[in-house]
N, C-alpha and C. Protein backbone atom coordinates (compact mmCIF):
# COMPACT_ATOMS: atom_id res chain seq x y z
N UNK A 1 104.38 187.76 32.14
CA UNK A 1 103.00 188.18 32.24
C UNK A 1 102.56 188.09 33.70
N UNK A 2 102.02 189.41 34.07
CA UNK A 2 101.60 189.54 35.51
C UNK A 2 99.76 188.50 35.67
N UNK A 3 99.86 187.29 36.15
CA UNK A 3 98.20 187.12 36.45
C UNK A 3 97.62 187.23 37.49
N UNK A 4 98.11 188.20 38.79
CA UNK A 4 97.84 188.40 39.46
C UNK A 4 96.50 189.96 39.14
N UNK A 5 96.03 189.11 40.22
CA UNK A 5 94.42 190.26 40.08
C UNK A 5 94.14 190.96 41.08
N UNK A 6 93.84 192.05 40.47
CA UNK A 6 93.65 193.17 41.76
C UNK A 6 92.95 192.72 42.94
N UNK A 7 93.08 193.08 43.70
CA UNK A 7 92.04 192.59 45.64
C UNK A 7 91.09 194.24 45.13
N UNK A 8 89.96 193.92 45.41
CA UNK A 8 88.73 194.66 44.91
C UNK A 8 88.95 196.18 45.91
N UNK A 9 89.30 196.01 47.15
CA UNK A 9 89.96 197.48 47.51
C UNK A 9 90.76 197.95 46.99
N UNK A 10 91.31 197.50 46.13
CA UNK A 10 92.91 197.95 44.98
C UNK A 10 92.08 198.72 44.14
N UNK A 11 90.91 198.33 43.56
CA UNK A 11 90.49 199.76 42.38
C UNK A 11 89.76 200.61 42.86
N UNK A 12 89.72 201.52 43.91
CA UNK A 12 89.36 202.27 44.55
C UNK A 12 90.26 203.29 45.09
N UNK A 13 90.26 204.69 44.74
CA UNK A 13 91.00 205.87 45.05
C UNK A 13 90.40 206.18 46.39
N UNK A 14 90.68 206.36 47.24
CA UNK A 14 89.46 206.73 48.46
C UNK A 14 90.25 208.37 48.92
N UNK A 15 89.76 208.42 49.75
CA UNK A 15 87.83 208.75 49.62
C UNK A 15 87.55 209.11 47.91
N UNK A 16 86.04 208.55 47.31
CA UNK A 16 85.89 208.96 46.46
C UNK A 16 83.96 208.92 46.59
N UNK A 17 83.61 209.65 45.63
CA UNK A 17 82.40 208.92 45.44
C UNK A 17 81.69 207.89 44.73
N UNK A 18 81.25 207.20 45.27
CA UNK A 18 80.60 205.69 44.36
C UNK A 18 79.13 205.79 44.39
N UNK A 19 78.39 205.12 43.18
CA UNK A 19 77.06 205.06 43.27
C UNK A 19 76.86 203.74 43.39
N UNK A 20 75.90 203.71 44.23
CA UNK A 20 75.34 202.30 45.27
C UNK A 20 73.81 202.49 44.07
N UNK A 21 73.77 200.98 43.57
CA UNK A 21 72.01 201.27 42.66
C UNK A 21 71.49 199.69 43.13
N UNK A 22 70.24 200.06 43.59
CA UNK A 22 69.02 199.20 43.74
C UNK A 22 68.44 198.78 42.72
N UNK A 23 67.50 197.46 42.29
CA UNK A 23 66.40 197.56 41.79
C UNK A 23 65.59 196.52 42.09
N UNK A 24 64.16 196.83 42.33
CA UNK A 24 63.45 196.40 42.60
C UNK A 24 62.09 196.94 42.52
N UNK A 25 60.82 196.62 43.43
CA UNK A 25 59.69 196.85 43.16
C UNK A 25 59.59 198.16 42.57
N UNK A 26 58.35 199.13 41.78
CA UNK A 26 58.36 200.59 42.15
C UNK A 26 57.45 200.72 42.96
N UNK A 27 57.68 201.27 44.36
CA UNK A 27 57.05 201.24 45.26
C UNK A 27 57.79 202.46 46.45
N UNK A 28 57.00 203.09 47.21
CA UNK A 28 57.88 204.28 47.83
C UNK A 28 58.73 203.58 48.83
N UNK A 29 58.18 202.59 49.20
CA UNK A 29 58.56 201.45 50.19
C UNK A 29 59.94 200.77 49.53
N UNK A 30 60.04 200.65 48.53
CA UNK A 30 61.31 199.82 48.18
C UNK A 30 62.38 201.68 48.01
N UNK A 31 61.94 202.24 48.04
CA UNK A 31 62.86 203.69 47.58
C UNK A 31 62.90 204.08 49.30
N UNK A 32 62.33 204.01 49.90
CA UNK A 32 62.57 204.42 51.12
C UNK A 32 63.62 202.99 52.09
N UNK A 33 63.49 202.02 51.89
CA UNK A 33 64.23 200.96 52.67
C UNK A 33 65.91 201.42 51.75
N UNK A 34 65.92 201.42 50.58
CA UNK A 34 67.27 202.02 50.10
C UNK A 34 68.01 202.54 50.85
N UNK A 35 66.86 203.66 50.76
CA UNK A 35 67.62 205.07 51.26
C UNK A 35 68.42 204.96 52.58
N UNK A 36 67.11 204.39 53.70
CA UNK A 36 67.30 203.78 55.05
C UNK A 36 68.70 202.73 55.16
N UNK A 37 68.75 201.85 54.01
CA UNK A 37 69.84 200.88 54.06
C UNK A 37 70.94 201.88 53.71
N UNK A 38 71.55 202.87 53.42
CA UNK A 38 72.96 203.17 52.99
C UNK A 38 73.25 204.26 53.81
N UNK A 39 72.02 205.13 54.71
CA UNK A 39 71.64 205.80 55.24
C UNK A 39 72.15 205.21 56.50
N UNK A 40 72.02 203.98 57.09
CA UNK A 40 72.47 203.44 58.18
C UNK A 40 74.17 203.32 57.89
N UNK A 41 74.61 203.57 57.16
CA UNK A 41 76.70 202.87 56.80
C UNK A 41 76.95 204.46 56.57
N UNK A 42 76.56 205.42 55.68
CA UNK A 42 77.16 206.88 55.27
C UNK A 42 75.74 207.66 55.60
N UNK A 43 76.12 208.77 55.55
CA UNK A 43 75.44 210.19 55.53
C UNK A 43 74.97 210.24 53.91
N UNK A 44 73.39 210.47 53.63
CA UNK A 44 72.80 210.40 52.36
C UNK A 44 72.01 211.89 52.66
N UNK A 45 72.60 212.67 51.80
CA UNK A 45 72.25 213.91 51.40
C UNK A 45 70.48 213.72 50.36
N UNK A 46 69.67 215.06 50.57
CA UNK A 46 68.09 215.07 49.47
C UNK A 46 68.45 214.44 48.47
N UNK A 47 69.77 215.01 47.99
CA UNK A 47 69.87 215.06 45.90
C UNK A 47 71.12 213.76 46.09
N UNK A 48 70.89 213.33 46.47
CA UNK A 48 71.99 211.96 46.26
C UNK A 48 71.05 210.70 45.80
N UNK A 49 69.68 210.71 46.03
CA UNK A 49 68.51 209.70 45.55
C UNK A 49 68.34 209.91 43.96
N UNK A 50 68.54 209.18 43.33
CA UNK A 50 67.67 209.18 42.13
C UNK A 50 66.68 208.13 41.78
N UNK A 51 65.84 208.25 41.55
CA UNK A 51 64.85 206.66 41.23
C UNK A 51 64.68 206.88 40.00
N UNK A 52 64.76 206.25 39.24
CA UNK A 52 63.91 206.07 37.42
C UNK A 52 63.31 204.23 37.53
N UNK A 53 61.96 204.58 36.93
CA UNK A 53 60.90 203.49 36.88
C UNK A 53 61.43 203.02 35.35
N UNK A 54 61.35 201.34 35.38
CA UNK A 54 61.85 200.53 34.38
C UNK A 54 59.97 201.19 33.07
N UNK A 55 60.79 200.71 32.20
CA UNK A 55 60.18 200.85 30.75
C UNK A 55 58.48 200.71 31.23
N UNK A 56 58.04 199.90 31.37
CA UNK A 56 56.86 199.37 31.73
C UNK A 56 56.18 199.51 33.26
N UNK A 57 56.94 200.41 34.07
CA UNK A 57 57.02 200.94 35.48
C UNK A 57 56.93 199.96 36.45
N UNK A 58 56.72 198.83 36.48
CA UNK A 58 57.12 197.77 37.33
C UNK A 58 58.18 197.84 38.45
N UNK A 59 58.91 197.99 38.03
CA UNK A 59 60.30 198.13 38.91
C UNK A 59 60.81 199.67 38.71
N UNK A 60 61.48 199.74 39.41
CA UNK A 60 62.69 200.75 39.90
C UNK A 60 63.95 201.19 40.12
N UNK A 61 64.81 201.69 39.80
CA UNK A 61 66.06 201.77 40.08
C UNK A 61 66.72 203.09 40.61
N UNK A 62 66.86 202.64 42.06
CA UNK A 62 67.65 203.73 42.93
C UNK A 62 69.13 203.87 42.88
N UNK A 63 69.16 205.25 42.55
CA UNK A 63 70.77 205.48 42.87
C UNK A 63 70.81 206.15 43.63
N UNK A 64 72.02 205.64 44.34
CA UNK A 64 72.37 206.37 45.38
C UNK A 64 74.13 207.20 45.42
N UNK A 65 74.42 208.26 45.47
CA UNK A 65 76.02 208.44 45.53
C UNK A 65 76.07 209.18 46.76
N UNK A 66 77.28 208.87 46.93
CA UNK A 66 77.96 208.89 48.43
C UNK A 66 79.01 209.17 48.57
N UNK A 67 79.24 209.59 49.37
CA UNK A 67 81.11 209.87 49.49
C UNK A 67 81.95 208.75 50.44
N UNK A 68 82.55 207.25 50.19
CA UNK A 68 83.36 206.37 50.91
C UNK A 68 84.79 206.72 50.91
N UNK A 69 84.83 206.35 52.66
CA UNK A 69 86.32 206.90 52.67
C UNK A 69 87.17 205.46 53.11
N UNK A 70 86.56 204.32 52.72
CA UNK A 70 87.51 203.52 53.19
C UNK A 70 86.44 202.10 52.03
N UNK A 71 87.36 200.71 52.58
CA UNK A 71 86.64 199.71 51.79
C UNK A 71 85.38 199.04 52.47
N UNK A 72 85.20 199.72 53.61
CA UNK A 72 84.74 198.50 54.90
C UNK A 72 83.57 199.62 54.71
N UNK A 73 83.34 200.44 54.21
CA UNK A 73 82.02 201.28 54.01
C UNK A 73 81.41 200.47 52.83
N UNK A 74 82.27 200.43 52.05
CA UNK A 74 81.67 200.26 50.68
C UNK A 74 80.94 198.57 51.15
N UNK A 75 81.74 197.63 51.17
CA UNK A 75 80.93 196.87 52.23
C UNK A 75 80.02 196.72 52.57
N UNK A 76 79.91 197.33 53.75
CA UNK A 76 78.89 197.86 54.55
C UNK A 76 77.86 198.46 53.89
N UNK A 77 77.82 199.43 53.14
CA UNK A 77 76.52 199.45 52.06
C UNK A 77 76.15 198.38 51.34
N UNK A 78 76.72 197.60 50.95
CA UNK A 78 76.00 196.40 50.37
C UNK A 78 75.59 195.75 51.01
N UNK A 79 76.05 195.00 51.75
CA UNK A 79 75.52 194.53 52.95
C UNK A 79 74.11 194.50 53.44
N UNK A 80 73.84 196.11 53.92
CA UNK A 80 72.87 196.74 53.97
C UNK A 80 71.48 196.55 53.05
N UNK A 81 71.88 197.04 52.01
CA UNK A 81 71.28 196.65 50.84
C UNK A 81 70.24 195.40 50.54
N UNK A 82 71.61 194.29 50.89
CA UNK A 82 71.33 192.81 50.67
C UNK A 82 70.23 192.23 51.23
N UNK A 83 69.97 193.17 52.31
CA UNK A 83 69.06 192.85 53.64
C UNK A 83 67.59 192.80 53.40
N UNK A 84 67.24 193.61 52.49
CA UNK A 84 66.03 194.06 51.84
C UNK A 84 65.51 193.07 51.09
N UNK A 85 64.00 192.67 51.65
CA UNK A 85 63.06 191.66 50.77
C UNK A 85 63.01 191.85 49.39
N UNK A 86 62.61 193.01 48.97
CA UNK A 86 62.53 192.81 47.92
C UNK A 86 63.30 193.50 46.46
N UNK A 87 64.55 193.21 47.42
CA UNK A 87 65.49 193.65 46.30
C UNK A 87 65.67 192.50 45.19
N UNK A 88 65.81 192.70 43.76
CA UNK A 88 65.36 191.92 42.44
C UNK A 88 67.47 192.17 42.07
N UNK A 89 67.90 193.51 42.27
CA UNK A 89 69.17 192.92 41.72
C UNK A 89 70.24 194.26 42.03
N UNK A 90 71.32 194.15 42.37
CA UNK A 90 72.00 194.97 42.60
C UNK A 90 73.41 195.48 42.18
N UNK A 91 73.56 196.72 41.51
CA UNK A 91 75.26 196.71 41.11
C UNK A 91 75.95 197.67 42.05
């Protein structure tokens, strides 16, 4: 039995596209620092944003997809991300 576990750049075909998702306040301000955060690591195209407001509109959840051509991007968008006050949770 193999128990060796993949290194997290191992499940990744690259270049591929991945969706980077936010959530936090709903606020244009938390949808715009997103954008700005992944926007600084890759090139973020109009239609690559999606926002949908949670049940009760409180919060928000941005997606973002992108095209990464390596692991040190993918990274690097989180990273980014992480940076943000009022980010509540991130996958």
């Amino acid at each position: 039995m193999n128990d060796r576990h993949p290194k997290p750049e191992e499940l990744f075909d690259f270049p591929c596209d991945h969706v980077f998702k936010a959530m936090g306040p709903n606020t244009e301000l938390f949808v715009f620092e997103v954008r700005r955060a992944v926007s600084g690591v890759l090139p973020v195209s109009q239609d690559a944003v999606k926002v949908r407001p949670s049940g009760k509109g409180n919060y928000v959840s941005v997606s973002v997809v992108v095209r990464v051509h390596n692991f040190d991007q993918v990274t690097g968008v989180y990273d980014a991300l992480r940076q943000i006050d009022d980010l509540k949770y991130l996958l």
